[in-house]
PDB file of N, CA and C in Angstrom:
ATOM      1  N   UNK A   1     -42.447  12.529  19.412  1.00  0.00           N
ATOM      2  CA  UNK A   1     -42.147  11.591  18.339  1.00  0.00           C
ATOM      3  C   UNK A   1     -40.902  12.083  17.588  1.00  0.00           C
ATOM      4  N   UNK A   2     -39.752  11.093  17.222  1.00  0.00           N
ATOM      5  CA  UNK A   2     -38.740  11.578  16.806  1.00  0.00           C
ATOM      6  C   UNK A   2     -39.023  11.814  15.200  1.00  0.00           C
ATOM      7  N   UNK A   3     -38.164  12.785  14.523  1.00  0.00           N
ATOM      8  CA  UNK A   3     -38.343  12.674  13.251  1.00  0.00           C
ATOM      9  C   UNK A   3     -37.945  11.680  12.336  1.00  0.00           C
ATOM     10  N   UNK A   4     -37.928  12.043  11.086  1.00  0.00           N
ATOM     11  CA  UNK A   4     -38.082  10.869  10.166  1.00  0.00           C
ATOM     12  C   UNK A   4     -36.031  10.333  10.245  1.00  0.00           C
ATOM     13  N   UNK A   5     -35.464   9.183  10.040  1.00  0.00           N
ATOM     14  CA  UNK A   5     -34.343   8.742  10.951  1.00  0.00           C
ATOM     15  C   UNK A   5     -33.593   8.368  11.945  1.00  0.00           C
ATOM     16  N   UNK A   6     -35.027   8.693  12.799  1.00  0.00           N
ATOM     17  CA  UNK A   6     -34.588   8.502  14.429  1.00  0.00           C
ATOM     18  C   UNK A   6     -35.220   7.648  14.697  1.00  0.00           C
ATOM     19  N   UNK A   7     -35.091   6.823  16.176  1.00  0.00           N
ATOM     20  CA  UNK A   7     -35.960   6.543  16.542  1.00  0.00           C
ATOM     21  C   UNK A   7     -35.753   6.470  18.396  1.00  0.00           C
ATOM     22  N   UNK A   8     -36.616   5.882  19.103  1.00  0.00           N
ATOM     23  CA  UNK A   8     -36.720   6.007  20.593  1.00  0.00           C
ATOM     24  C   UNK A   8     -35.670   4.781  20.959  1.00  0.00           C
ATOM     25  N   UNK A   9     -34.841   4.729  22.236  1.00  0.00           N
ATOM     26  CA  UNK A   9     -34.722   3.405  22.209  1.00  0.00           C
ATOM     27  C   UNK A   9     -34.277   4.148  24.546  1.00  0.00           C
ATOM     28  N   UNK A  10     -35.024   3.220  24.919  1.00  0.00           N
ATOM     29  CA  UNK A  10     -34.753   3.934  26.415  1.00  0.00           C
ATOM     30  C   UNK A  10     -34.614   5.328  26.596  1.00  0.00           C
ATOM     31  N   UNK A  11     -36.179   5.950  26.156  1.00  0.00           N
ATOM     32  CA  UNK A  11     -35.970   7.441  26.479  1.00  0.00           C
ATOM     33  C   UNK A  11     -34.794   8.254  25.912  1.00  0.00           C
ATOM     34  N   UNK A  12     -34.178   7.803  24.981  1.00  0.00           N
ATOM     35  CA  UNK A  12     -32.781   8.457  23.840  1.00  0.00           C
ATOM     36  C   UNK A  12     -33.306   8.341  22.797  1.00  0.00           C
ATOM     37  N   UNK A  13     -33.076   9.537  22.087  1.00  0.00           N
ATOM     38  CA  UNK A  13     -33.422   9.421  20.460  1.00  0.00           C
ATOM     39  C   UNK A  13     -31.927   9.048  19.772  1.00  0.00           C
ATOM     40  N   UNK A  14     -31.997   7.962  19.279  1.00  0.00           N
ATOM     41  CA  UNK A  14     -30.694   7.628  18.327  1.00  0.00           C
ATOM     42  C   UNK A  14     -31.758   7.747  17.194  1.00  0.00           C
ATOM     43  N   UNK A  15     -30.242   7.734  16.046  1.00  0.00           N
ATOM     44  CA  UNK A  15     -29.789   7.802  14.745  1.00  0.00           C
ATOM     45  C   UNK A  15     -30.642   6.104  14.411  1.00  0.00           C
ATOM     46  N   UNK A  16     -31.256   6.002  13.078  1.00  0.00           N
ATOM     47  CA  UNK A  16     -31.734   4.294  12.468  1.00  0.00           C
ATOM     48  C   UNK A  16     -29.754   4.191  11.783  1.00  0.00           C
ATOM     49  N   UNK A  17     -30.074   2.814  12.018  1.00  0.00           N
ATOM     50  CA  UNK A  17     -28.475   2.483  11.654  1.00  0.00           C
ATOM     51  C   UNK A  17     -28.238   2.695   9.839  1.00  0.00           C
ATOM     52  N   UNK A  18     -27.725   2.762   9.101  1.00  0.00           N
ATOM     53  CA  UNK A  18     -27.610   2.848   7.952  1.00  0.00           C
ATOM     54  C   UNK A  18     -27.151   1.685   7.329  1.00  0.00           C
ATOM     55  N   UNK A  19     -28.325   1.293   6.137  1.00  0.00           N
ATOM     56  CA  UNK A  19     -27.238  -0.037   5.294  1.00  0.00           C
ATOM     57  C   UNK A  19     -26.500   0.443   4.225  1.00  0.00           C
ATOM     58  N   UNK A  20     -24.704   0.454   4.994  1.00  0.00           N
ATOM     59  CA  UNK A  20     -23.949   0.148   4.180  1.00  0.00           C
ATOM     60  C   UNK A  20     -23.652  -0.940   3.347  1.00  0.00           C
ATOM     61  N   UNK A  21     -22.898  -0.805   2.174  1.00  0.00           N
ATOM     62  CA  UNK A  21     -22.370  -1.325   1.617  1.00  0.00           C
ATOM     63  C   UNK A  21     -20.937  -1.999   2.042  1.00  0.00           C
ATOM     64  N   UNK A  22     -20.635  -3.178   1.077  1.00  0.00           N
ATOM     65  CA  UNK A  22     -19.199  -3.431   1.927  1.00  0.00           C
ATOM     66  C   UNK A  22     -18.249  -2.544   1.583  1.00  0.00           C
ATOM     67  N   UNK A  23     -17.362  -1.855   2.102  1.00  0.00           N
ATOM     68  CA  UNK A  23     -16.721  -0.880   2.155  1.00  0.00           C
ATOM     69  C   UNK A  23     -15.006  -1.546   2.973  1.00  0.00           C
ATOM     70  N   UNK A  24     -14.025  -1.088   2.261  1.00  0.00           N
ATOM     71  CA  UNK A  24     -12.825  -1.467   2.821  1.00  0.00           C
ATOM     72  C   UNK A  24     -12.123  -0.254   4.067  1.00  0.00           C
ATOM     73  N   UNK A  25     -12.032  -0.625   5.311  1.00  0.00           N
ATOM     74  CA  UNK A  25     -11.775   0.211   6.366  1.00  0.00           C
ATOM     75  C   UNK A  25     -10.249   0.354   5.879  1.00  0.00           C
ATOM     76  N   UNK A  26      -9.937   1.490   7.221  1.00  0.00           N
ATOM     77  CA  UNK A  26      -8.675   1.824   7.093  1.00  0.00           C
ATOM     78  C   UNK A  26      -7.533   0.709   7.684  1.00  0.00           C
ATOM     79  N   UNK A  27      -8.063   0.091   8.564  1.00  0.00           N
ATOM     80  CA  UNK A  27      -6.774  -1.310   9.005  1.00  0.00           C
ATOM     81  C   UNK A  27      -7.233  -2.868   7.738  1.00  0.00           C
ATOM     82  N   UNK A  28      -7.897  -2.459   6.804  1.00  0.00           N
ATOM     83  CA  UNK A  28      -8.136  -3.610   5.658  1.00  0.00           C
ATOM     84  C   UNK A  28      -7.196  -3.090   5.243  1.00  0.00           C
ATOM     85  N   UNK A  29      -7.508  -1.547   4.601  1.00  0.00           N
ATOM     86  CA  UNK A  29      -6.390  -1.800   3.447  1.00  0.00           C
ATOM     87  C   UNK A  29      -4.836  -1.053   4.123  1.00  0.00           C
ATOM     88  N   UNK A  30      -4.560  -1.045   5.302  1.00  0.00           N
ATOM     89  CA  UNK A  30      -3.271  -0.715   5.837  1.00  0.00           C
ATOM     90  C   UNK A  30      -2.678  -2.884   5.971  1.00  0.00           C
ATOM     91  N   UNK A  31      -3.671  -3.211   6.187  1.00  0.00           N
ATOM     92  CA  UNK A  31      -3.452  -4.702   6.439  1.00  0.00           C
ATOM     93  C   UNK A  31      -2.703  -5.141   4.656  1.00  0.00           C
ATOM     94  N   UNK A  32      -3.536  -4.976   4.312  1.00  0.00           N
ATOM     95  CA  UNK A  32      -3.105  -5.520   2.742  1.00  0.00           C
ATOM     96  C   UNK A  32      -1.871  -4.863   2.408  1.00  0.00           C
ATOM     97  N   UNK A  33      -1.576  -3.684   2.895  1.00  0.00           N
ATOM     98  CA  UNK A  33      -0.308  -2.942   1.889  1.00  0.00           C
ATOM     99  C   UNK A  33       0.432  -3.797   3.357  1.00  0.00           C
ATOM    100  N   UNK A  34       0.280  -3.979   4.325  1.00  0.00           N
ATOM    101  CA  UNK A  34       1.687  -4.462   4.720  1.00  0.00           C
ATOM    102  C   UNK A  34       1.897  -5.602   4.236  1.00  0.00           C
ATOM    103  N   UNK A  35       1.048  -6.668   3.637  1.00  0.00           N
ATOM    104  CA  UNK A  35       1.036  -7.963   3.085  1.00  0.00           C
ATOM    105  C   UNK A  35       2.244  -7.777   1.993  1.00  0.00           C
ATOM    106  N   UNK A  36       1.388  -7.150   1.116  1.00  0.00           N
ATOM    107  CA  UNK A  36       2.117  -6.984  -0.378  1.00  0.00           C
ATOM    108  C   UNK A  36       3.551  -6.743  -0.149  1.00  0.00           C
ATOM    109  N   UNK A  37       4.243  -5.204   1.253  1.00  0.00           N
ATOM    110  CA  UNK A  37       5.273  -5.277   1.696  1.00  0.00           C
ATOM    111  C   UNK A  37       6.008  -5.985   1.973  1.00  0.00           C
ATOM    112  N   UNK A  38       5.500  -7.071   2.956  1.00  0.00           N
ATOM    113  CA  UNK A  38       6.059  -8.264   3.239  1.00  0.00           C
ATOM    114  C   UNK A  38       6.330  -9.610   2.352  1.00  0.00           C
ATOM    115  N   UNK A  39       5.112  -9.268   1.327  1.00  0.00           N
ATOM    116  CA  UNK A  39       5.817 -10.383   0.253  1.00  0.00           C
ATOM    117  C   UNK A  39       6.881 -10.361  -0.481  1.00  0.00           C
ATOM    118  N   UNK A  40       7.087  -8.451  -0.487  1.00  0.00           N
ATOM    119  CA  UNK A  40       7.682  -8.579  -1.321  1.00  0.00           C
ATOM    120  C   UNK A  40       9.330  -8.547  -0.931  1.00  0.00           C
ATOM    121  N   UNK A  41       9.610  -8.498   0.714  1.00  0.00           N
ATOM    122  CA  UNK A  41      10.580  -8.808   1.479  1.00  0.00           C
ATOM    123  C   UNK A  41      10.847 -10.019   1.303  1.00  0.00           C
ATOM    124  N   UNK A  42      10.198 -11.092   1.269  1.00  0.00           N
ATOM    125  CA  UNK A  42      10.147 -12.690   1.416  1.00  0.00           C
ATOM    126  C   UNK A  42      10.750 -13.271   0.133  1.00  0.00           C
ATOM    127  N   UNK A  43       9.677 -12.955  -0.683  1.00  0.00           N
ATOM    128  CA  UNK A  43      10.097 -13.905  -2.018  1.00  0.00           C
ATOM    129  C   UNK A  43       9.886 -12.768  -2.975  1.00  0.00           C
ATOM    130  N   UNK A  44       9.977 -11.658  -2.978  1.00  0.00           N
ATOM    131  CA  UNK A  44      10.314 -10.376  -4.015  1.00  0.00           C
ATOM    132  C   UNK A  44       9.208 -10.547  -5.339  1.00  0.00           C
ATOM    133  N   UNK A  45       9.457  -9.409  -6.230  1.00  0.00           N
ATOM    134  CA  UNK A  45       7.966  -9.575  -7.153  1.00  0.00           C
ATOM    135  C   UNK A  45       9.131  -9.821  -8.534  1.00  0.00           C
ATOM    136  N   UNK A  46       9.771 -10.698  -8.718  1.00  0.00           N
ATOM    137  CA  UNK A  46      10.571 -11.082  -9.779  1.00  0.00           C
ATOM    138  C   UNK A  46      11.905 -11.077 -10.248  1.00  0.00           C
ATOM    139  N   UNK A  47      12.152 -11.687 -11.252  1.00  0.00           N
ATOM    140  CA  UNK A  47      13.620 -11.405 -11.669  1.00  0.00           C
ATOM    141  C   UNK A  47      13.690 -10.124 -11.927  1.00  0.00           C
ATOM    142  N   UNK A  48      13.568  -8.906 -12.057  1.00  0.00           N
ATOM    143  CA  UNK A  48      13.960  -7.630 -12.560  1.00  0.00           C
ATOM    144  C   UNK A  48      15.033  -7.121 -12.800  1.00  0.00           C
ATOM    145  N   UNK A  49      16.429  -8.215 -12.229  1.00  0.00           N
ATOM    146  CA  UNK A  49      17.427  -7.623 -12.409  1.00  0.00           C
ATOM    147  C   UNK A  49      18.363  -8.818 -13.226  1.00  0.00           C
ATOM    148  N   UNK A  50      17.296  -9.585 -13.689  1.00  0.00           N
ATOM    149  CA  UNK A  50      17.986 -10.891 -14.640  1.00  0.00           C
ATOM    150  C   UNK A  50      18.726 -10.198 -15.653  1.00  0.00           C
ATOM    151  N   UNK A  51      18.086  -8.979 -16.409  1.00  0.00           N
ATOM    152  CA  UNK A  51      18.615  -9.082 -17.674  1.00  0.00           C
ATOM    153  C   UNK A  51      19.894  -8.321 -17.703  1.00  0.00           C
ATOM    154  N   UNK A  52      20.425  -7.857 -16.615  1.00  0.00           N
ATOM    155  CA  UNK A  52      21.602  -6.887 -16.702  1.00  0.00           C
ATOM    156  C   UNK A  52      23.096  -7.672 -16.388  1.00  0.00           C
ATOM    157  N   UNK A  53      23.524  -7.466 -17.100  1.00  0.00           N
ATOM    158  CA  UNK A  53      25.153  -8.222 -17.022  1.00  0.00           C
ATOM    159  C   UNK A  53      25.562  -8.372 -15.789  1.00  0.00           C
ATOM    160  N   UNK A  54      26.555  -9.337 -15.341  1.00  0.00           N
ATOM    161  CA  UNK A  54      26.878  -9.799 -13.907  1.00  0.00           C
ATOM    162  C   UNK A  54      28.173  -8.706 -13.826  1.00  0.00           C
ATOM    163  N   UNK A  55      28.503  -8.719 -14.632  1.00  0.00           N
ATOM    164  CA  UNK A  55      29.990  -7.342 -14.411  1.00  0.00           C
ATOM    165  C   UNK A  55      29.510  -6.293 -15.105  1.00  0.00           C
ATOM    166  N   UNK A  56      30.027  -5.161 -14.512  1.00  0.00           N
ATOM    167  CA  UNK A  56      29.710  -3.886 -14.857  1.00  0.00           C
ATOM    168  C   UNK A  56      30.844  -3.463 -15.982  1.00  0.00           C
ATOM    169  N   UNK A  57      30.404  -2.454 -16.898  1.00  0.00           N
ATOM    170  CA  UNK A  57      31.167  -2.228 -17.974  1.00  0.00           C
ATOM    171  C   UNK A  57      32.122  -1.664 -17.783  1.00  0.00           C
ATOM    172  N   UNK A  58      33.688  -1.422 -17.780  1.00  0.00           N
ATOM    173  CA  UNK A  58      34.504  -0.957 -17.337  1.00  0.00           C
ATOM    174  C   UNK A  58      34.794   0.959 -17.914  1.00  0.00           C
ATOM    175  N   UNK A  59      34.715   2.018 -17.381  1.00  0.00           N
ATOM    176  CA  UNK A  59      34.449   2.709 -17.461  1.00  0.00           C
ATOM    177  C   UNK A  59      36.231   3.742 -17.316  1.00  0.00           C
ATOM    178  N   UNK A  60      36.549   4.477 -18.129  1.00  0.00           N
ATOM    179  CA  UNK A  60      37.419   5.364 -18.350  1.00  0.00           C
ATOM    180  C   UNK A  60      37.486   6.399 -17.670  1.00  0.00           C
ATOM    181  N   UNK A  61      38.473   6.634 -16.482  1.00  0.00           N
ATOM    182  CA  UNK A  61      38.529   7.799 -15.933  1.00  0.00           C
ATOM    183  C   UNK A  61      38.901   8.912 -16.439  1.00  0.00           C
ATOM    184  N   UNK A  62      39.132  10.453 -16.173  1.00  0.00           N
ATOM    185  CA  UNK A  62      39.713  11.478 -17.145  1.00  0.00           C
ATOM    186  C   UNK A  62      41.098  11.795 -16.832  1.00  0.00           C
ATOM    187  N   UNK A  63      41.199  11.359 -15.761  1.00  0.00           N
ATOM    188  CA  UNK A  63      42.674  11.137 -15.594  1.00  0.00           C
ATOM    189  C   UNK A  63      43.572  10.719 -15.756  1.00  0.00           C
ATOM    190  N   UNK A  64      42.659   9.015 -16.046  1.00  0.00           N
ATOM    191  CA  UNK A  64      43.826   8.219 -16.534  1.00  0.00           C
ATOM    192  C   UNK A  64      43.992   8.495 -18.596  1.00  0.00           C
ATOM    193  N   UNK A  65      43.111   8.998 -18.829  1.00  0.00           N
ATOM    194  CA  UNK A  65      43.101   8.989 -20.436  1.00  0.00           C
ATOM    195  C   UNK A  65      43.681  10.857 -20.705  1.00  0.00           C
ATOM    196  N   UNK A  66      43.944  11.290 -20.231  1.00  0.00           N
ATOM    197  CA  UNK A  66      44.420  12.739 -20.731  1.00  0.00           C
ATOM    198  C   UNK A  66      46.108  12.396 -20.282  1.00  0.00           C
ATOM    199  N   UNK A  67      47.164  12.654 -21.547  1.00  0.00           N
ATOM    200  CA  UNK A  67      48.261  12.669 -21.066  1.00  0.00           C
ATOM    201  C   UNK A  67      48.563  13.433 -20.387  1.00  0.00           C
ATOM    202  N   UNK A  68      50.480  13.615 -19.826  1.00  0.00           N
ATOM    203  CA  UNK A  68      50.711  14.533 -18.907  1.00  0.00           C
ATOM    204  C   UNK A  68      52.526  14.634 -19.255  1.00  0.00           C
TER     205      UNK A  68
END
């Protein structure tokens, strides 16, 4: 007689199956991060770069500002 967890099944003692819970595998959540990746290739996660001026501020070299 197998012990307490086991049981007979064709002369093999297996393991009783266990009730899990739902649980997220490793190709769920590799699946989801490539989603989010890909969305955010497609149609991006926002304006983030709305608020910064279309021209850059013009900036002083040291060369050109030290006489000679």
């Amino acid at each position: 007689m197998p012990s307490e967890g086991y049981h007979v099944v064709r002369q093999h003692i297996r393991r009783n199956p266990k009730s899990r819970g739902k649980k997220l595998g490793g190709w769920t959540i590799a699946g989801i991060a490539a989603f989010v990746w890909l969305w955010g290739q497609i149609f991006g996660f926002g304006d983030a770069e709305a608020d910064k001026p279309a021209t850059p501020a013009p900036s002083a070299s040291v060369s050109a500002s030290s006489p000679r």
